[in-house]
C-alpha atoms as a PDB file:
ATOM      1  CA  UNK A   1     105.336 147.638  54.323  1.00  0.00           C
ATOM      2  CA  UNK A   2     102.991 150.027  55.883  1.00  0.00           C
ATOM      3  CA  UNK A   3     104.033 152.353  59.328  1.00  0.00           C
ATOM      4  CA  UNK A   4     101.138 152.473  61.976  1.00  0.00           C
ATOM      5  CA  UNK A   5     101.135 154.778  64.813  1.00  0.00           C
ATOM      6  CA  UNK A   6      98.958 153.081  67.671  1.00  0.00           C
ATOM      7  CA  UNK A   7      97.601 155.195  70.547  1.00  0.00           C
ATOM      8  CA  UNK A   8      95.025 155.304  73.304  1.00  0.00           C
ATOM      9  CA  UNK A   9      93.561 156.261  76.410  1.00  0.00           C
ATOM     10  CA  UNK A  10      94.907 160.485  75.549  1.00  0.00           C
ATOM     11  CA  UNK A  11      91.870 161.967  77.972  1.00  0.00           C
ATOM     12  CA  UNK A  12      91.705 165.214  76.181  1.00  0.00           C
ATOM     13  CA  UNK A  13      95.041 165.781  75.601  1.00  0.00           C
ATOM     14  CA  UNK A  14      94.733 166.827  72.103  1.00  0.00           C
ATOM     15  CA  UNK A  15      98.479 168.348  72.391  1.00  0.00           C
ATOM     16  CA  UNK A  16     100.130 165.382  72.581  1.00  0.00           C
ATOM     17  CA  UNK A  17      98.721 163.790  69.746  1.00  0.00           C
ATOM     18  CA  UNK A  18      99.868 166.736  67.754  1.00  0.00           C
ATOM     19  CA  UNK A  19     103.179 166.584  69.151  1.00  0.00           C
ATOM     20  CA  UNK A  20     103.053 162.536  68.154  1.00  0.00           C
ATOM     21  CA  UNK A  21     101.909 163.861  64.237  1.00  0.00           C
ATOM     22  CA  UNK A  22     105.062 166.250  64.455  1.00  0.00           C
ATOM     23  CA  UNK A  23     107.219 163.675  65.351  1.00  0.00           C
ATOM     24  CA  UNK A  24     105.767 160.693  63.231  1.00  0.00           C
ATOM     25  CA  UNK A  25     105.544 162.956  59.940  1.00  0.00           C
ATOM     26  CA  UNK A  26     105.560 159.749  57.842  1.00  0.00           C
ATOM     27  CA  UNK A  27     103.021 157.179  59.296  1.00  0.00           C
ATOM     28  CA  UNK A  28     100.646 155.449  57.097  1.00  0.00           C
ATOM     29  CA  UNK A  29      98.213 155.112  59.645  1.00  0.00           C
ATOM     30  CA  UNK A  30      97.547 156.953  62.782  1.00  0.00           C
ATOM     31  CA  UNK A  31      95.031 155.111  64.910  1.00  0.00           C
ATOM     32  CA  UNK A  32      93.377 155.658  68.203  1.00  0.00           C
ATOM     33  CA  UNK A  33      91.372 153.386  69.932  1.00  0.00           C
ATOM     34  CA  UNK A  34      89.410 155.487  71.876  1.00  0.00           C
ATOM     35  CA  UNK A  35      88.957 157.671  75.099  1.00  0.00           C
ATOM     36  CA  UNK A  36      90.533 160.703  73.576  1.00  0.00           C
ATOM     37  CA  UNK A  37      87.701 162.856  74.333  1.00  0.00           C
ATOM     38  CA  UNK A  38      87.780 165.254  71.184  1.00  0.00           C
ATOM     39  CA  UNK A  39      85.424 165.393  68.460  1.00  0.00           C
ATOM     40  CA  UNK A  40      86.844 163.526  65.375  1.00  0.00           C
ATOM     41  CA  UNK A  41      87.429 166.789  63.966  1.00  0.00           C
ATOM     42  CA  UNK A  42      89.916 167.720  66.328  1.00  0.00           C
ATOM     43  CA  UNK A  43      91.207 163.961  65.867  1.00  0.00           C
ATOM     44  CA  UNK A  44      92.379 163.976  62.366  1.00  0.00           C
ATOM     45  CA  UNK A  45      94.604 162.484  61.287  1.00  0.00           C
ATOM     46  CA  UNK A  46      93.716 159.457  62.877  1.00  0.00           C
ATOM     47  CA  UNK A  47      91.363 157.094  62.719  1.00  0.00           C
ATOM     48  CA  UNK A  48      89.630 156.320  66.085  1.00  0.00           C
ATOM     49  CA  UNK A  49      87.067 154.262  68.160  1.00  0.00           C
ATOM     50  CA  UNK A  50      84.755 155.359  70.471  1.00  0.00           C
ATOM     51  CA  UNK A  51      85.496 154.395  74.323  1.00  0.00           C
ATOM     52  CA  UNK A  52      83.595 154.870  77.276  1.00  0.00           C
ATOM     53  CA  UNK A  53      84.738 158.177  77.980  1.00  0.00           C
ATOM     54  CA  UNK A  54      84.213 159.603  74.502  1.00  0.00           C
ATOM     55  CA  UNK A  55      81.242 161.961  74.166  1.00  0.00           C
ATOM     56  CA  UNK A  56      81.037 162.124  70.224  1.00  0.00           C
ATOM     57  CA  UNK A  57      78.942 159.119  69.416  1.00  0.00           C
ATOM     58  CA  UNK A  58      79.557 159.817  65.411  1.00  0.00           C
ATOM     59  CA  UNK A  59      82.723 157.405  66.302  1.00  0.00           C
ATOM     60  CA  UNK A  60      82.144 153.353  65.513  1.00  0.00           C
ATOM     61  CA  UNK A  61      82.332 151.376  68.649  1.00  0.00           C
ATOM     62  CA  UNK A  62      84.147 149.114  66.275  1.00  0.00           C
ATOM     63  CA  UNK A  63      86.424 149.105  63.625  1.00  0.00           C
ATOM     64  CA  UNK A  64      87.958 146.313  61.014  1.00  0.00           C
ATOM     65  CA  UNK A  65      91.097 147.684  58.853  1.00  0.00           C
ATOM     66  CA  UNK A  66      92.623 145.599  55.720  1.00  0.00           C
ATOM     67  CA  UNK A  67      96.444 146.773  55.867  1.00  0.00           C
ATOM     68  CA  UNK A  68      98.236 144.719  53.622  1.00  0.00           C
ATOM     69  CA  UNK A  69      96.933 141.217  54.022  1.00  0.00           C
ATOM     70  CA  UNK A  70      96.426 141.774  58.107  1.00  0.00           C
ATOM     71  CA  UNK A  71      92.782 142.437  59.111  1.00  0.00           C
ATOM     72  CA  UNK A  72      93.030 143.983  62.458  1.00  0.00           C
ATOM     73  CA  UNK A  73      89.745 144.906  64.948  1.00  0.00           C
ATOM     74  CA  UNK A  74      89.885 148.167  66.471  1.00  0.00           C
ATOM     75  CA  UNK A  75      88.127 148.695  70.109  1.00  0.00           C
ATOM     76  CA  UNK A  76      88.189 150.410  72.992  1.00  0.00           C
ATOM     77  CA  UNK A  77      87.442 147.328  74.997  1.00  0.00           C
ATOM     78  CA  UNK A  78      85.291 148.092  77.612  1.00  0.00           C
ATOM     79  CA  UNK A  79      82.597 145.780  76.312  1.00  0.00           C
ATOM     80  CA  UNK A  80      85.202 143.265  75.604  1.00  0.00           C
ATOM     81  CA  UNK A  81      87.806 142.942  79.090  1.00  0.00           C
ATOM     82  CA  UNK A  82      85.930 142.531  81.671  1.00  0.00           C
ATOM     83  CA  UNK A  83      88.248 141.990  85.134  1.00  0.00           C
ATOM     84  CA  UNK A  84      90.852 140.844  83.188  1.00  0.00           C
ATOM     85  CA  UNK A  85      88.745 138.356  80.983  1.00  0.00           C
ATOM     86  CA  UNK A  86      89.745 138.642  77.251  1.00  0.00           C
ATOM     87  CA  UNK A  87      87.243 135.961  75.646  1.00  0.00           C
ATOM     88  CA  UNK A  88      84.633 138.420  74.553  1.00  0.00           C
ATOM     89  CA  UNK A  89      87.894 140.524  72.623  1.00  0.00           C
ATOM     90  CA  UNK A  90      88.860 136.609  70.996  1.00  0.00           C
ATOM     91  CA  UNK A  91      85.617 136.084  70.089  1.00  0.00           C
ATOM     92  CA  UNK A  92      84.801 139.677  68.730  1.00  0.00           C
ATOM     93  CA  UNK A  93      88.503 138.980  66.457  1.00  0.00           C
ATOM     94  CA  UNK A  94      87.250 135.530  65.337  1.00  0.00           C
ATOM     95  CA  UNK A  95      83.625 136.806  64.642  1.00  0.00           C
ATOM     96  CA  UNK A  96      85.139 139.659  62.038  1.00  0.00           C
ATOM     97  CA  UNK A  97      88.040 137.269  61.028  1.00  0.00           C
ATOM     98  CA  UNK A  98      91.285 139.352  62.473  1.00  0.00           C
ATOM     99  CA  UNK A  99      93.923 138.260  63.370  1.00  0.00           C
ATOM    100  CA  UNK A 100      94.583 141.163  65.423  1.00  0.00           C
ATOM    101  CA  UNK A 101      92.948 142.869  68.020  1.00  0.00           C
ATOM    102  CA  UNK A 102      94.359 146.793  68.968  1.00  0.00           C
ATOM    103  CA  UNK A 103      92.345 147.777  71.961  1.00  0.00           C
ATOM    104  CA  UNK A 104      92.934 150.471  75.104  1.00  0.00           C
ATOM    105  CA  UNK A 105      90.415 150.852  78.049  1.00  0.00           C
ATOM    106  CA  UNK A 106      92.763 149.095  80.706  1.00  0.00           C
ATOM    107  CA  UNK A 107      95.476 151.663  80.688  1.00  0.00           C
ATOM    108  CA  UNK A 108      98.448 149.061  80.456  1.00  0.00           C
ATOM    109  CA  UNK A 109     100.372 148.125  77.307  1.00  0.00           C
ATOM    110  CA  UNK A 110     100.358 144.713  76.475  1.00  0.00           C
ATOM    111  CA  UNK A 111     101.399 142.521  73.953  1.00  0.00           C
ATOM    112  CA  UNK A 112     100.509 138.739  74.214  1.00  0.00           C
ATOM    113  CA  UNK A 113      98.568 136.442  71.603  1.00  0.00           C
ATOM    114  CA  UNK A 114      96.275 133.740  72.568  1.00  0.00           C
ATOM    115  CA  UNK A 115      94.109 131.390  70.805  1.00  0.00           C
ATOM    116  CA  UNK A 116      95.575 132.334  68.009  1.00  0.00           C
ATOM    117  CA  UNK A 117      94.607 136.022  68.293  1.00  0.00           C
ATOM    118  CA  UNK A 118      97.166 138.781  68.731  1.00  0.00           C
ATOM    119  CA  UNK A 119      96.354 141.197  71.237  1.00  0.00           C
ATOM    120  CA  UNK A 120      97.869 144.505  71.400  1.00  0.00           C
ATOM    121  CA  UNK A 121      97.335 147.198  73.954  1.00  0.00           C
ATOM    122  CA  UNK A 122      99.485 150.471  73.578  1.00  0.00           C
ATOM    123  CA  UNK A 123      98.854 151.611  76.806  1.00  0.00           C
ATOM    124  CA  UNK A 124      97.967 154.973  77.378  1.00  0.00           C
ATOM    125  CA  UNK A 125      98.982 158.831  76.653  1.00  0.00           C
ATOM    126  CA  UNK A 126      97.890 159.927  80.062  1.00  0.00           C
ATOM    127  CA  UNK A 127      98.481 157.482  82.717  1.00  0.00           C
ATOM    128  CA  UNK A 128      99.780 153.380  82.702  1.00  0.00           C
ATOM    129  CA  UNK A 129      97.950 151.461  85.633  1.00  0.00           C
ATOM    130  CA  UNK A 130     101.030 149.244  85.322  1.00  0.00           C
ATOM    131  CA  UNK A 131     103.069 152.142  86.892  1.00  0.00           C
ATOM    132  CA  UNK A 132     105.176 152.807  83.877  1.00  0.00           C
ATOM    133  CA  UNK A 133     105.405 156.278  82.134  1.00  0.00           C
ATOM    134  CA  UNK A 134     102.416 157.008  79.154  1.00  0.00           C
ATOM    135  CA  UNK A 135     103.057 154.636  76.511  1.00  0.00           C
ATOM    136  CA  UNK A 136     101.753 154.541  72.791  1.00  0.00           C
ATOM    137  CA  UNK A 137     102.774 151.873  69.452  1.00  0.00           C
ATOM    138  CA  UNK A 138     104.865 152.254  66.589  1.00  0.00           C
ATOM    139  CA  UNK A 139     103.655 149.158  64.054  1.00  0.00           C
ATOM    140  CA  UNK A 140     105.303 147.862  61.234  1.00  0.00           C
ATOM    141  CA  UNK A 141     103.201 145.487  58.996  1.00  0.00           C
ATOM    142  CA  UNK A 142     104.176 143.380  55.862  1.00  0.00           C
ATOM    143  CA  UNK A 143     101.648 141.271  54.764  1.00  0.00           C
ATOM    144  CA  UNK A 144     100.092 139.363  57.453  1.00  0.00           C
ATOM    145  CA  UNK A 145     103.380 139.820  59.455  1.00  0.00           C
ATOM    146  CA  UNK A 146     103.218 143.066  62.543  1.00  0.00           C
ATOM    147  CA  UNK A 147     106.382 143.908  64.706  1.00  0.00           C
ATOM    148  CA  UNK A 148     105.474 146.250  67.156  1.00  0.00           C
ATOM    149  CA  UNK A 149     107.723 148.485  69.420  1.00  0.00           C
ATOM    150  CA  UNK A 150     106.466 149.960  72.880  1.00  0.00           C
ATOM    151  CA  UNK A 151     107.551 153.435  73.707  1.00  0.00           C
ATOM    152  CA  UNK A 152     107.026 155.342  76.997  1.00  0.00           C
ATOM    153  CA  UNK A 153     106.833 159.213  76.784  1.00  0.00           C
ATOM    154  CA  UNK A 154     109.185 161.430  79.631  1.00  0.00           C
ATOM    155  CA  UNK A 155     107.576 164.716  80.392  1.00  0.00           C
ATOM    156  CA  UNK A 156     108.650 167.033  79.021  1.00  0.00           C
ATOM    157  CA  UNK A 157     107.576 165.833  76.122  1.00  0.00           C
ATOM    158  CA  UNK A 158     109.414 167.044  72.740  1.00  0.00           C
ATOM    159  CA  UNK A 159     108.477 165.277  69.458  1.00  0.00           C
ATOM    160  CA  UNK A 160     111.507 166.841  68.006  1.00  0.00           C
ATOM    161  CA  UNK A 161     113.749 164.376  69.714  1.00  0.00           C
END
């Protein structure tokens, strides 16, 4: 079983994705799917995307991770959800053969499969369009099997707790 850490949307808030590295110590992957507006030096550990905000254009547009027998696409997903439309994003998941698709850009987390492709949106580490307090992914995955669990950050923020 490998431990994913799913985030997006931080807007320069490199702070609270130390914080998350404090309080995740033991994740297997740490992946951001873009808008974080930091070099990927100041990024590491995680793996990222570039979104439309993001000003370091050495960061893939795309991404497409084996983790245990899952392939999963990683986007931002401004090119692909347009007002709401998510066929570009299904056909983008088919196209690279994933199952799943972890993608930001809209600012509200979401969980939902269709046509066979999982979509999952953690939200985002500054604001939720959805109303609800910043939001970011803890994944489990064995095999081709993901559970994923949705938690919403209270400010103050301590990643000791």
């Amino acid at each position: 079983m490998k431990n994913l850490l799913i985030v997006s949307d931080s807007h320069h808030n490199h702070r609270i994705l130390a914080d998350l590295v404090r309080k995740y110590p033991d994740m297997d992957y740490y992946l951001h799917l873009g808008d974080s507006e930091l070099y990927q030096d100041e990024i590491m550990p995680f793996i990222a995307v570039k979104g439309n905000n993001d000003f370091d254009f050495s960061l893939p547009s795309l991404k497409v991770l084996t983790i245990e027998s899952l392939r999963l696409l990683m986007v931002h997903g401004h090119y692909y959800c347009l007002f709401g439309n998510k066929d570009a994003l299904i056909a983008k998941a088919k196209e690279k053969n994933c199952g799943v698709v972890l993608y930001g850009h809209t600012h509200v987390p979401s969980d939902e499969t269709t046509r066979g492709v999982r979509m999952i949106n953690p939200g985002s580490l500054s604001y939720n369009r959805d109303g609800s307090s910043p939001s970011y992914v803890i994944a489990r995955i064995e095999g081709e099997k993901i559970e994923v669990d949705f938690y919403h950050i209270k400010f103050p923020f301590n990643p000791l707790k």
